[in-house]
N, C-alpha and C. Protein backbone atom coordinates (compact mmCIF):
# COMPACT_ATOMS: atom_id res chain seq x y z
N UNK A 1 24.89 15.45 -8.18
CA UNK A 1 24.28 16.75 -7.98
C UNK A 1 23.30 17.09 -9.10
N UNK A 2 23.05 16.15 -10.04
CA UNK A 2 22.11 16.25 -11.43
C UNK A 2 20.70 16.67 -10.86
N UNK A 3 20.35 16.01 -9.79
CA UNK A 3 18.87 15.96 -9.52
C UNK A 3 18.72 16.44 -7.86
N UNK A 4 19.69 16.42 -7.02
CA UNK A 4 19.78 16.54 -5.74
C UNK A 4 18.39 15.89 -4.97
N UNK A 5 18.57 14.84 -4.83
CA UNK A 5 17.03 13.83 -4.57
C UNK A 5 16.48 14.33 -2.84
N UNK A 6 17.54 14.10 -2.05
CA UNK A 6 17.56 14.26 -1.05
C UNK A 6 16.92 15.33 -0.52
N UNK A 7 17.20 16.85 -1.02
CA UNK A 7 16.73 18.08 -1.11
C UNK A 7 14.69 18.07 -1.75
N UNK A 8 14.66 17.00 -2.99
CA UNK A 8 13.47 17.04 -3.44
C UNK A 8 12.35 16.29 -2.49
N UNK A 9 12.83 15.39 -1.71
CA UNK A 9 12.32 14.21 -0.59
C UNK A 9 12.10 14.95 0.28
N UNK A 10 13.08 15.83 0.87
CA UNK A 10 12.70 16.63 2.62
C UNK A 10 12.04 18.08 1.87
N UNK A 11 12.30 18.65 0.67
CA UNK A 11 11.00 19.63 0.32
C UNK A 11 9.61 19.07 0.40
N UNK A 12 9.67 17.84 0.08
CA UNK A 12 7.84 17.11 -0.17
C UNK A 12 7.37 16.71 1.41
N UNK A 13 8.10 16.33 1.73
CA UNK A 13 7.86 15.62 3.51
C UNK A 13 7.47 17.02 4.35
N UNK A 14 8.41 17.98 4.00
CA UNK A 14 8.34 19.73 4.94
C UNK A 14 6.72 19.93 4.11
N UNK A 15 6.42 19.80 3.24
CA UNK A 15 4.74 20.52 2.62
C UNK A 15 4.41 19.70 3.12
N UNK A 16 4.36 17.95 4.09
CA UNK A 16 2.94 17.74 4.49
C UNK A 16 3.24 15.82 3.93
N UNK A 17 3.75 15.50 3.08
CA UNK A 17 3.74 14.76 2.33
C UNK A 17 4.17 13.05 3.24
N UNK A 18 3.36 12.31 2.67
CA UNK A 18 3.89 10.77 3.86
C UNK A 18 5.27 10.72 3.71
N UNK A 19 6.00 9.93 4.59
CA UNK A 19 7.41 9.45 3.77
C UNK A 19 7.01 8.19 2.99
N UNK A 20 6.46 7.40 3.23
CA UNK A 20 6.29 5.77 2.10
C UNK A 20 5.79 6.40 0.87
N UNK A 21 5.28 7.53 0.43
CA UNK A 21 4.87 7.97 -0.69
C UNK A 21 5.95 9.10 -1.50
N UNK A 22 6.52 9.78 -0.34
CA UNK A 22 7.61 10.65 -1.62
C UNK A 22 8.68 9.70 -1.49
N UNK A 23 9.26 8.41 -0.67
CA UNK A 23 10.55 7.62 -1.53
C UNK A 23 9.87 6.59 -2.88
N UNK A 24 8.65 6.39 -2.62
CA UNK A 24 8.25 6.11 -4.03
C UNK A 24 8.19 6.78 -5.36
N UNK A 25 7.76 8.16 -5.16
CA UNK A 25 7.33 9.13 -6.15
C UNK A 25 9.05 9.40 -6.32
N UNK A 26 10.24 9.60 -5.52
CA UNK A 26 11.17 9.84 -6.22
C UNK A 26 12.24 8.57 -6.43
N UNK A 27 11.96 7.68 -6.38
CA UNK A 27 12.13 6.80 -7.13
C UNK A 27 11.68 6.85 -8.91
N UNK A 28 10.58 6.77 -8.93
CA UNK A 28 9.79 7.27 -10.01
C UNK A 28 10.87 8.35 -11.04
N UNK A 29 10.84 9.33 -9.98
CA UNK A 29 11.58 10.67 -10.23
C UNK A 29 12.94 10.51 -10.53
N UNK A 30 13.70 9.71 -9.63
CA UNK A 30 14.89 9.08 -10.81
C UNK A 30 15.08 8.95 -11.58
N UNK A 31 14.71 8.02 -11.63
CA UNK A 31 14.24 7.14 -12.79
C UNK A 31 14.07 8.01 -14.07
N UNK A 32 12.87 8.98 -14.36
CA UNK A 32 12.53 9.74 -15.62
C UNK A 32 13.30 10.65 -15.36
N UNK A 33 13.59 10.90 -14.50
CA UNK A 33 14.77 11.87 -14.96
C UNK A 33 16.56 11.63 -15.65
N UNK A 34 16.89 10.80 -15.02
CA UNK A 34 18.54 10.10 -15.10
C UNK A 34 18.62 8.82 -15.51
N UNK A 35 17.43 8.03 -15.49
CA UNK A 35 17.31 6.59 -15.98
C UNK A 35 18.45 5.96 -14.96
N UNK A 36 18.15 7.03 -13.61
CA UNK A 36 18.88 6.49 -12.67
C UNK A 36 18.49 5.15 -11.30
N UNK A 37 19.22 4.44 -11.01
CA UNK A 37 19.29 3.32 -10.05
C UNK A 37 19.25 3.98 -8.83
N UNK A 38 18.79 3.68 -7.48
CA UNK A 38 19.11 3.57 -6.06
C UNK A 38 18.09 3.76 -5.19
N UNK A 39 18.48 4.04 -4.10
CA UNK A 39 17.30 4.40 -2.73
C UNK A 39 17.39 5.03 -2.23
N UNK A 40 16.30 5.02 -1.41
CA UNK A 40 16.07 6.24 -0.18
C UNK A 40 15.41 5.74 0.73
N UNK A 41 16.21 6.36 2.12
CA UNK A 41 14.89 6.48 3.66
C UNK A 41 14.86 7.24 3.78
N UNK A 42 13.78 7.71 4.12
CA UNK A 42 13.13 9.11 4.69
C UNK A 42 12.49 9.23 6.02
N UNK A 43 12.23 9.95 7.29
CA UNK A 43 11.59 9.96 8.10
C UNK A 43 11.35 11.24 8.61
N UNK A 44 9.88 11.66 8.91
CA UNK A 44 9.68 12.63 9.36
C UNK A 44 9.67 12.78 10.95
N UNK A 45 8.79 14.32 11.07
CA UNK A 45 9.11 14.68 12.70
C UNK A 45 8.13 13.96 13.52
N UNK A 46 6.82 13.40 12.94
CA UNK A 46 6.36 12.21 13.43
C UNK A 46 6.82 10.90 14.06
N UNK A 47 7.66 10.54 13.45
CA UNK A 47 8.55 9.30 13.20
C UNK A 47 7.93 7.95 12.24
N UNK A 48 7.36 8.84 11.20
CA UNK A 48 7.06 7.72 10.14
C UNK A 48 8.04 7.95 9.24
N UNK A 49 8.31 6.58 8.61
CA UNK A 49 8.84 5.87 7.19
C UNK A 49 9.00 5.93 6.04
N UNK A 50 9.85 5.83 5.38
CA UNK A 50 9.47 5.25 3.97
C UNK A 50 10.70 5.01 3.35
N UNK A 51 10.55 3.82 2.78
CA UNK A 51 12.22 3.09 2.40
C UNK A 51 11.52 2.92 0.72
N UNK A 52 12.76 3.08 -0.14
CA UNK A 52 11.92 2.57 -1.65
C UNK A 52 13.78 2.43 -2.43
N UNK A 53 13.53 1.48 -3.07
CA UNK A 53 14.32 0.91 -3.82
C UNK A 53 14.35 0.81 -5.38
N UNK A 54 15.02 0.91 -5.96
CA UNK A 54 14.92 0.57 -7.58
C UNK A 54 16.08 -0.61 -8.55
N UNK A 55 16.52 -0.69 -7.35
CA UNK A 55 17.88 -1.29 -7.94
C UNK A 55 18.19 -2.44 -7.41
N UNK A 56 18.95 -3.44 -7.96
CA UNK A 56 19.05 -5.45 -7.74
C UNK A 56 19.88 -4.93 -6.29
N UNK A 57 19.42 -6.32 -5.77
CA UNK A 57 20.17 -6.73 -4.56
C UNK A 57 20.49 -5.63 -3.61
N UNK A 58 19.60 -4.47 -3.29
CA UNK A 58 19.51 -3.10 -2.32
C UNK A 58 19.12 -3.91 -1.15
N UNK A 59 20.00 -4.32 -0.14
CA UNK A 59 19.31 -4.56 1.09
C UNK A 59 18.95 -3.24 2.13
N UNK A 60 17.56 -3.82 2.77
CA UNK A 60 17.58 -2.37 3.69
C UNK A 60 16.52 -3.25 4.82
N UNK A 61 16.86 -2.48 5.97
CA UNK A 61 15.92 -2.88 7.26
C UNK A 61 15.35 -1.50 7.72
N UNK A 62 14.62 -1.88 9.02
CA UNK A 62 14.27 -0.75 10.10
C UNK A 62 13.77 -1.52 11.20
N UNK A 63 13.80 -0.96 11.76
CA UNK A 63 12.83 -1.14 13.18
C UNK A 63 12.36 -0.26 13.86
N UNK A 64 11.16 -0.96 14.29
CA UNK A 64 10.51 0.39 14.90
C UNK A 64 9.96 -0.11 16.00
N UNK A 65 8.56 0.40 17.00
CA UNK A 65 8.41 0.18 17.65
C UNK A 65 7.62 -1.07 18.04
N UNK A 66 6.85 -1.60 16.50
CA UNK A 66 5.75 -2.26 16.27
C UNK A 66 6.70 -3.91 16.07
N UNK A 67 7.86 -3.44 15.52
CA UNK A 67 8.66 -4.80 14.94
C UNK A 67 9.84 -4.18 14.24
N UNK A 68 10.53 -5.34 14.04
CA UNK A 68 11.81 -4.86 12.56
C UNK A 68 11.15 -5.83 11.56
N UNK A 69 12.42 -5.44 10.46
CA UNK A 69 11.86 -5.92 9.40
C UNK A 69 12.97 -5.92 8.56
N UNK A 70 13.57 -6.38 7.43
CA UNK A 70 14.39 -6.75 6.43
C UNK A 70 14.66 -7.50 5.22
N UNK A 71 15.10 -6.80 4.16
CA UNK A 71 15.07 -7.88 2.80
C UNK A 71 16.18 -7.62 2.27
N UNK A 72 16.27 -7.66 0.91
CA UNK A 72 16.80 -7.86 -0.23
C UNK A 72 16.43 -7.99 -1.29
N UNK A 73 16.12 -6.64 -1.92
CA UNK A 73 15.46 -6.39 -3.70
C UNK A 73 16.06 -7.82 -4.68
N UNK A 74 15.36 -8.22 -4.70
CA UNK A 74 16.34 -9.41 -6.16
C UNK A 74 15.82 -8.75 -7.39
């Protein structure tokens, strides 16, 4: 509850904001704030994206309409 990320992600997405750009920027935002590890998906009422990672071995997928897709941060 230090930073409540989740709350800071769907405030930026509700003003307008991409999702592939605020799970980056709070990644970022973790980070200088808590020198904290982890991820986020985000999706708006569009139905766009954004997955961002900071931390070893975070697997994450999606699929969408275009394709899926999947990794594993090393």
């Amino acid at each position: 509850m230090k930073l409540v990320l989740a709350k800071w992600a769907a405030d930026r997405i509700r003003s307008g904001g991409a999702p592939d750009a605020v799970a980056q920027e709070g990644m970022v935002y973790l980070k200088q704030r808590l020198e904290g590890h982890g991820g986020i998906i985000l999706l708006d009422q569009r139905g766009r994206f954004g997955i961002a990672h900071n931390t070893p071995r975070m697997a994450w997928a999606y699929k969408s309409t275009e394709g899926e897709k999947a990794g594993v941060k090393v």
